[in-house]
Protein backbone atom coordinates (compact mmCIF):
# COMPACT_ATOMS: atom_id res chain seq x y z
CA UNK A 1 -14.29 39.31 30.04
CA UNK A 2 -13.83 41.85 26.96
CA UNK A 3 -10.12 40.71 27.13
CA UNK A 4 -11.07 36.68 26.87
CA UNK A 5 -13.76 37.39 24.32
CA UNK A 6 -10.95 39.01 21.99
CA UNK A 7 -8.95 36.09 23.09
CA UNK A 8 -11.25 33.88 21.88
CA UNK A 9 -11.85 35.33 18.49
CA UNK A 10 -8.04 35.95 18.08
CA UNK A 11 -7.40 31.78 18.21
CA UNK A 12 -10.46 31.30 15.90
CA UNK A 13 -9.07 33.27 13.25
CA UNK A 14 -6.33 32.38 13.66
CA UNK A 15 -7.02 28.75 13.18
CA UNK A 16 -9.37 29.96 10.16
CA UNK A 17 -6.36 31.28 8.45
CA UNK A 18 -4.19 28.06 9.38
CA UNK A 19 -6.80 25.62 7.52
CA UNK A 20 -7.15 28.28 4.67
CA UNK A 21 -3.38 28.46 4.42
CA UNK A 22 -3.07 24.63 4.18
CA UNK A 23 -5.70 24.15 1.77
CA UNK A 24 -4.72 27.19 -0.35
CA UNK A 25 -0.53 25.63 -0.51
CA UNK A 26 -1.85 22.41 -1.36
CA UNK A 27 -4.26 23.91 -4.49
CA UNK A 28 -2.03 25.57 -5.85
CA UNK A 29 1.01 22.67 -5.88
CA UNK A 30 2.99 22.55 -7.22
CA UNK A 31 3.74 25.83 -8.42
CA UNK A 32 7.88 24.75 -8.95
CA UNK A 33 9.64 21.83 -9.84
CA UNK A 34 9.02 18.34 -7.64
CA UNK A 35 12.38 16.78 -6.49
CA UNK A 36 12.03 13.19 -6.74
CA UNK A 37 14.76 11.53 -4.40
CA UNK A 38 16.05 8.17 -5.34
CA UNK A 39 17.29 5.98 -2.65
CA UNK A 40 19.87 4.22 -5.31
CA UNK A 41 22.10 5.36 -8.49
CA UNK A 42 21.14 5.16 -12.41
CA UNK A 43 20.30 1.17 -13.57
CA UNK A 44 18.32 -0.03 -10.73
CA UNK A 45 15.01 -0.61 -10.49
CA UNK A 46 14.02 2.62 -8.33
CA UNK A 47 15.79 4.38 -11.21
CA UNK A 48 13.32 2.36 -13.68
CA UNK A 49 10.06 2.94 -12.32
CA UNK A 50 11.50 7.04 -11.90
CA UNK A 51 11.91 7.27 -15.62
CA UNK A 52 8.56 5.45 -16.56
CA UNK A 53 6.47 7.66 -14.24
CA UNK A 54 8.18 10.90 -14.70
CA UNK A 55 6.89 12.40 -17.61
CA UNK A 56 3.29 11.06 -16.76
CA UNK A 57 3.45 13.27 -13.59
CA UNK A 58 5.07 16.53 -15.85
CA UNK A 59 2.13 16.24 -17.93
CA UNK A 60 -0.41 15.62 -15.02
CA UNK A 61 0.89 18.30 -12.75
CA UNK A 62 2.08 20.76 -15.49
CA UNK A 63 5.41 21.02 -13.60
CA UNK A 64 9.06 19.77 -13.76
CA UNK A 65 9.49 16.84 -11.65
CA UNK A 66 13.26 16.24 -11.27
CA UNK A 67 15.25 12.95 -10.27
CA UNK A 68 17.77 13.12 -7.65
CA UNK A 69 20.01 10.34 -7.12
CA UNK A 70 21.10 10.04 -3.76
CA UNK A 71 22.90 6.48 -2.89
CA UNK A 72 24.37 5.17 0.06
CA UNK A 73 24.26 3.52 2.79
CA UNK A 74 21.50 0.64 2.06
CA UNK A 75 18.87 4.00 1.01
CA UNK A 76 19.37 5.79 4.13
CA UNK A 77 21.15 8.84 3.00
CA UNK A 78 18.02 9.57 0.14
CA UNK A 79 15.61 8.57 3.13
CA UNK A 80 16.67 10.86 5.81
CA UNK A 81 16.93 13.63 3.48
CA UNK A 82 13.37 13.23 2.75
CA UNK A 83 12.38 12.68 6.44
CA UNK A 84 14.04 16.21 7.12
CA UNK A 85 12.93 17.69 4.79
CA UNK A 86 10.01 20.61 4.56
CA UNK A 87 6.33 18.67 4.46
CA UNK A 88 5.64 21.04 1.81
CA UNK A 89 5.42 18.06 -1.22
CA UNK A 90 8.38 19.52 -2.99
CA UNK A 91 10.47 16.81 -1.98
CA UNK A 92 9.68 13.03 -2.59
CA UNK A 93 11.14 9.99 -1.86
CA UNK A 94 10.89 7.16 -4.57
CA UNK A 95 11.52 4.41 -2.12
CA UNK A 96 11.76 0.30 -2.14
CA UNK A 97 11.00 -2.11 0.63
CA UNK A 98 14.94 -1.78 1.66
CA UNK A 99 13.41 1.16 3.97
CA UNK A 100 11.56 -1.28 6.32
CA UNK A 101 14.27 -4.04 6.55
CA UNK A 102 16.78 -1.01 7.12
CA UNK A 103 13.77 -0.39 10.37
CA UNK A 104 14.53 -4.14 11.04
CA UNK A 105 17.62 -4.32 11.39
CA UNK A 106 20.06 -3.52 14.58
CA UNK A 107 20.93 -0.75 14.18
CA UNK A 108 19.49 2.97 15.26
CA UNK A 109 18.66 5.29 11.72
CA UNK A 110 18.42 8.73 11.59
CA UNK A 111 14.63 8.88 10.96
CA UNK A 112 12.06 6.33 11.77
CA UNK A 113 10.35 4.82 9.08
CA UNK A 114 6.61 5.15 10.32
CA UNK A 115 6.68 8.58 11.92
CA UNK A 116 8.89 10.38 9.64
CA UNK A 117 6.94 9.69 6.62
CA UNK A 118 3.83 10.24 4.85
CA UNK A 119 3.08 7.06 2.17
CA UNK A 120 1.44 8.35 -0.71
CA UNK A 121 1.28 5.41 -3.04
CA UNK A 122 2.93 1.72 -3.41
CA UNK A 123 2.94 1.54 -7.71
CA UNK A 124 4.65 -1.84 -8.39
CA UNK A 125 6.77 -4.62 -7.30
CA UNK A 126 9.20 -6.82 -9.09
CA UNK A 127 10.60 -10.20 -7.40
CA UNK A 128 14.17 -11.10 -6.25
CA UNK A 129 16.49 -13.29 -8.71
CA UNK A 130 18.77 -15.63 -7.70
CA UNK A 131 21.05 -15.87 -10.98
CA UNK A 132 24.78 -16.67 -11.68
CA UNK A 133 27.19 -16.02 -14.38
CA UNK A 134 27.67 -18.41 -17.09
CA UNK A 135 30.83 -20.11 -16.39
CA UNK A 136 29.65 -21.50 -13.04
CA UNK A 137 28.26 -24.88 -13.25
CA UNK A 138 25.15 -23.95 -11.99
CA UNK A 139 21.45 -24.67 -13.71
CA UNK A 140 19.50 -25.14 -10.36
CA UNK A 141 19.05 -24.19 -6.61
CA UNK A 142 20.77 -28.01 -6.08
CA UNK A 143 23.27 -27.32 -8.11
CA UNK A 144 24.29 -24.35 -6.37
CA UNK A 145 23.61 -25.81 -3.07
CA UNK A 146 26.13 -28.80 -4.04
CA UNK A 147 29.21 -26.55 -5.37
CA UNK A 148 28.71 -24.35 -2.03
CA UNK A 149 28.76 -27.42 0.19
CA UNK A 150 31.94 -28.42 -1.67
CA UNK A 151 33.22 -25.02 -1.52
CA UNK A 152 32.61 -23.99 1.99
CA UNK A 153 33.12 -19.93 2.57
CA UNK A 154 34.76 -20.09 -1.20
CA UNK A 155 31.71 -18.78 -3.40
CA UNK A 156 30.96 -15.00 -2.81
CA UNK A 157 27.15 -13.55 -3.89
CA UNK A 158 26.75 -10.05 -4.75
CA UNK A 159 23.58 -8.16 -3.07
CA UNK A 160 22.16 -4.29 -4.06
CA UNK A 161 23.77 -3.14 -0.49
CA UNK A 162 24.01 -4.60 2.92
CA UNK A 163 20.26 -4.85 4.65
CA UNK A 164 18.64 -4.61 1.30
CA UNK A 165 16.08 -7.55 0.42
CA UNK A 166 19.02 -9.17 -1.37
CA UNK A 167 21.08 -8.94 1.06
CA UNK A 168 18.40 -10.56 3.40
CA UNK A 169 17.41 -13.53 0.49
CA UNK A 170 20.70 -14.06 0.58
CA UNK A 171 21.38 -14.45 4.36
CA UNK A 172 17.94 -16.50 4.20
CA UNK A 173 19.64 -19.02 1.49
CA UNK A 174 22.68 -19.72 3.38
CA UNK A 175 20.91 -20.25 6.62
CA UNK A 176 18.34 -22.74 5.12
CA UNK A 177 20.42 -24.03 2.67
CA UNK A 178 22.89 -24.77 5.48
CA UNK A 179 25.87 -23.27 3.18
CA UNK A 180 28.67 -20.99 3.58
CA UNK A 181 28.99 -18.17 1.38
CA UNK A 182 30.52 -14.64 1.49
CA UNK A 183 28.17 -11.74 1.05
CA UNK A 184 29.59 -8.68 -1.52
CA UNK A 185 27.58 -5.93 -0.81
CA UNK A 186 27.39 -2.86 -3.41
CA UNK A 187 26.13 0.57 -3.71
CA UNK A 188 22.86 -0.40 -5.96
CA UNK A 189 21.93 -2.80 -8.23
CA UNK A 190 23.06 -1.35 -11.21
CA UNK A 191 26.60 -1.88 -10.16
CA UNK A 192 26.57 -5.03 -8.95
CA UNK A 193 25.04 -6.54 -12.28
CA UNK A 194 28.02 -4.97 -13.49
CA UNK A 195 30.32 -6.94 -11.68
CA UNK A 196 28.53 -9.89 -12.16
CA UNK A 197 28.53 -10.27 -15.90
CA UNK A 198 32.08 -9.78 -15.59
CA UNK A 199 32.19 -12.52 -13.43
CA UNK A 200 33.66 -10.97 -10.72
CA UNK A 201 30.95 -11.88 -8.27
CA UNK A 202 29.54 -15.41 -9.81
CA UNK A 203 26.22 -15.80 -7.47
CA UNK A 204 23.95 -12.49 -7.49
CA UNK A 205 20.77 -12.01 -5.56
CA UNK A 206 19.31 -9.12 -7.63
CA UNK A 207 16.13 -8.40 -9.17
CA UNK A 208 14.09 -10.18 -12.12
CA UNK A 209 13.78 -6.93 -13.70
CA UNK A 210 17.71 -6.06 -14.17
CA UNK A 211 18.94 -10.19 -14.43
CA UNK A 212 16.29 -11.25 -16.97
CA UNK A 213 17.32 -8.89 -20.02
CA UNK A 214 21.45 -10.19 -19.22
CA UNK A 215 19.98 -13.99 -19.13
CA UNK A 216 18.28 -13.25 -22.15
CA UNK A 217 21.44 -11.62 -23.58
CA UNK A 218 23.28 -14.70 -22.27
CA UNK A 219 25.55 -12.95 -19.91
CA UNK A 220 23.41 -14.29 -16.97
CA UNK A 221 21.92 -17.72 -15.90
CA UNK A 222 19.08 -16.52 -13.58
CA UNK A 223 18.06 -19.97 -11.46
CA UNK A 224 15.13 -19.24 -9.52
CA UNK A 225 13.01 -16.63 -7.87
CA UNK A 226 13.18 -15.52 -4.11
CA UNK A 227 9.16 -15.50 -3.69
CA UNK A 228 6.89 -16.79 -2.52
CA UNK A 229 5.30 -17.10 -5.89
CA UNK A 230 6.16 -17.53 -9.77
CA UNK A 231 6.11 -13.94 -11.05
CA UNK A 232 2.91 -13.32 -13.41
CA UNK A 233 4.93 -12.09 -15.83
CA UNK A 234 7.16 -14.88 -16.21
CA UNK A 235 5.68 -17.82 -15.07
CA UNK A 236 8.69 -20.28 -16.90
CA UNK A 237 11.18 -19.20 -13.66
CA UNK A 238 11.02 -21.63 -10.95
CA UNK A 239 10.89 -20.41 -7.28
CA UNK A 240 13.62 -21.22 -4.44
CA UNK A 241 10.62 -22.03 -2.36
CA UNK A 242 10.10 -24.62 -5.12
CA UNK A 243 13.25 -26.55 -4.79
CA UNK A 244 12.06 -27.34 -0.85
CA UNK A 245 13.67 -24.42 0.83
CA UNK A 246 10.70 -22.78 2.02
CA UNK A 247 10.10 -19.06 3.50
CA UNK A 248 11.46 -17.41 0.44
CA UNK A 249 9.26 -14.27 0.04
CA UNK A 250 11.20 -11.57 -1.03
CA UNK A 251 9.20 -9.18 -3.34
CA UNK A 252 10.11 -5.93 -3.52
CA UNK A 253 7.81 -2.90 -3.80
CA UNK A 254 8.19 0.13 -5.18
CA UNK A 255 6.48 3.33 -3.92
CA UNK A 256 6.27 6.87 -3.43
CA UNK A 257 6.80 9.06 0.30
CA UNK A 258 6.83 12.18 1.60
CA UNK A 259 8.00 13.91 4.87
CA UNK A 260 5.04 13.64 7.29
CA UNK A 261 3.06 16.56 8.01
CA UNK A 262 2.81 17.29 3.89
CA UNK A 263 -0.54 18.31 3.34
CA UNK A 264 -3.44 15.62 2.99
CA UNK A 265 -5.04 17.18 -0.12
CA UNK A 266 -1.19 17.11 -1.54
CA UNK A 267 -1.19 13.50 -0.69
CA UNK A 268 -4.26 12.32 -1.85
CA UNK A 269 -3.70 14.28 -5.06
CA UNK A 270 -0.44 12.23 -5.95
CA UNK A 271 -1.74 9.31 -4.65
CA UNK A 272 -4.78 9.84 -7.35
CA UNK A 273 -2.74 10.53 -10.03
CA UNK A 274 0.00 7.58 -9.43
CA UNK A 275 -3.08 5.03 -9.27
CA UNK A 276 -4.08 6.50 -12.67
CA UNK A 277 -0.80 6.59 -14.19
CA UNK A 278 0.01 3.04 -13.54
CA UNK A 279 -2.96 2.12 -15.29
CA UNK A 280 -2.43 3.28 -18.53
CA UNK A 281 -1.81 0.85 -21.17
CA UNK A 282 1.68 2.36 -22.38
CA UNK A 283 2.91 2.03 -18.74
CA UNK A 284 1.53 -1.04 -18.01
CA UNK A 285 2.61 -2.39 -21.10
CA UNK A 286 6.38 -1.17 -20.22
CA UNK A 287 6.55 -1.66 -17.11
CA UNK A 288 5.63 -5.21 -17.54
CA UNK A 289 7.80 -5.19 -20.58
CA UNK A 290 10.88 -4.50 -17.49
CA UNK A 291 8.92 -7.50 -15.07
CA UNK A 292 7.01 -5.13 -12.97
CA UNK A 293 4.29 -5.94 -11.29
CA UNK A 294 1.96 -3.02 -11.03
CA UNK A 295 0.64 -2.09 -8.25
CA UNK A 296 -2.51 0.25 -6.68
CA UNK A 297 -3.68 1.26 -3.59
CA UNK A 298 -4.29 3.83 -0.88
CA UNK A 299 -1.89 5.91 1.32
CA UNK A 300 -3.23 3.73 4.39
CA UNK A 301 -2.83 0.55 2.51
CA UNK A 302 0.73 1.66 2.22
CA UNK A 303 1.15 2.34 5.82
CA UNK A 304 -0.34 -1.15 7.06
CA UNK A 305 2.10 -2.62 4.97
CA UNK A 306 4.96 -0.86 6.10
CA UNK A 307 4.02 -1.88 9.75
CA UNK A 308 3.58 -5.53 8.49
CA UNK A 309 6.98 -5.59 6.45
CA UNK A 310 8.59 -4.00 9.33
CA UNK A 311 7.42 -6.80 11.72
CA UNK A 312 8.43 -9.91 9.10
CA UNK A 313 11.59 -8.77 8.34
CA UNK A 314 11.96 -8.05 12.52
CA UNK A 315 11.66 -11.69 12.21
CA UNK A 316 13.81 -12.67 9.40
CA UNK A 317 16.50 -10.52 11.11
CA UNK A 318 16.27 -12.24 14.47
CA UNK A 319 15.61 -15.83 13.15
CA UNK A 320 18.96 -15.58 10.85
CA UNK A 321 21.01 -13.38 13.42
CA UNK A 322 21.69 -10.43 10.69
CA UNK A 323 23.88 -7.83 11.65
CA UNK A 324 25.45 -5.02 9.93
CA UNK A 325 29.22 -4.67 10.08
């Protein structure tokens, strides 16, 4: 009985200490610098909102908060070094919505998207561009439609990396569009603007925030929007939904993640401060400046929509027979 009794007290304490230990790790975070994992390289949008937010978060957290590019493989490679990773909120992922359509797609990852990882905080979004180089004589989703019919398997579109949302508006466009075009995948989206302004690759499905400064600039002719929606910061761009082919939706969030298992106080703490951040008016003035839409919520927001993205691209993926080579 004496021998149970100690027993008893033993776990208690020991679970005492546990719950003090958690709580005392996540007070005193972070006591070194935050690595902040990008799933793409410099000149994306991921790399954008990382630079906006970054020295909001030094001066919030009194701590060095450090971005890590880590490319490849459509985001996987930055993803599964997050999801294996210590849960002790050292180590971050800045992730897009390419995560869930990589959980869409056939293939088996290295992590899984919903158990792996602890959402913190969706902060903005920014829509999909449908844009083309100069030269081509292109001013409207018709347009293009026409010189691909003409052209059958001839015109080649550039995309951020195979099973990104580009990718997929891409795939979405020929299948509804009934054309035949040959899909260019790169490792971001920096680099495949790149490309396109030289006019290497003249259709690119990449975002509003990276085409509309070249259009401006006149190196780019960006056509229409992949969403749902005209983007409230730029209301003048038409949407591909708009020139009849409809189920275009393909906004892209932004938003921050960490392994699962990282302590709920550390979570809630970011999540607090990211909310706040995104608020002020020198962010939202730039990021708006870039055609960001800013966005707020909760860490269980974030998770519902990660199971809902998950399920519509599911669908996309099946409905347009996707696969990865």
């Amino acid at each position: 009985m004496h021998d149970m009794t100690r027993h008893m007290t033993w776990l208690a304490t020991a679970l005492a200490l546990s719950v003090f230990s958690s709580g005392a790790v996540a007070q005193t975070w972070p006591s070194k610098p935050v690595r902040l994992i990008s799933q793409f390289p410099p000149g994306g949008g991921t790399d954008l909102i990382a630079r906006n937010l970054m020295p909001k978060l030094i001066e919030a957290f009194k701590q060095q908060f450090v971005l890590e590019h880590r490319p490849g493989a459509a985001g996987n490679i930055a993803a599964e070094l997050v999801a294996k990773s210590p849960p002790d909120g050292y180590v971050i992922l800045i992730a897009n919505n390419t995560l869930v359509i990589q959980a869409a797609m056939p293939q088996k990852l290295p992590f899984d998207v919903v158990r792996d990882f602890a959402p913190i905080a969706v902060v903005a979004s920014t829509a999909v561009a449908l844009a083309v180089h100069p030269s081509m004589p292109v001013k409207s989703v018709k347009d293009l439609i026409t010189l691909a019919k003409a052209q059958p398997g001839k015109l080649a579109y550039s995309s951020c990396g195979a099973g990104t949302a580009m990718h997929l508006a891409g795939e979405l466009f020929k299948q509804l569009a009934k054309v035949d075009m040959t899909h260019v995948p790169y490792k971001g989206c920096g680099p495949a603007i790149v490309d396109g302004i030289a006019g290497h690759l003249p259709v690119l499905f990449n975002t509003i925030t990276n085409t509309t400064p070249m259009a401006k600039a006149g190196k780019l002719r960006v056509v229409a929007l992949a969403s749902a929606t005209r983007s409230p910061v730029d209301k003048n761009l038409p949407t591909i939904a708009e020139a009849g082919l409809t189920g275009f939706d393909a906004d892209i969030w932004f938003g921050f993640m960490a392994p699962n298992g990282t302590p709920r106080d550390i979570i809630m703490r970011m999540n607090s401060e990211l909310n706040r951040i995104v608020k002020l008016p020198d962010i939202v003035e730039r990021l708006s400046g870039q055609l960001f839409d800013i966005r707020t919520g909760t860490p269980e927001a974030f998770s519902e929509l990660i199971r809902l993205d998950i399920a519509k691209w599911s669908k996309v993926v099946r409905d347009a027979n996707i696969k990865l080579d």
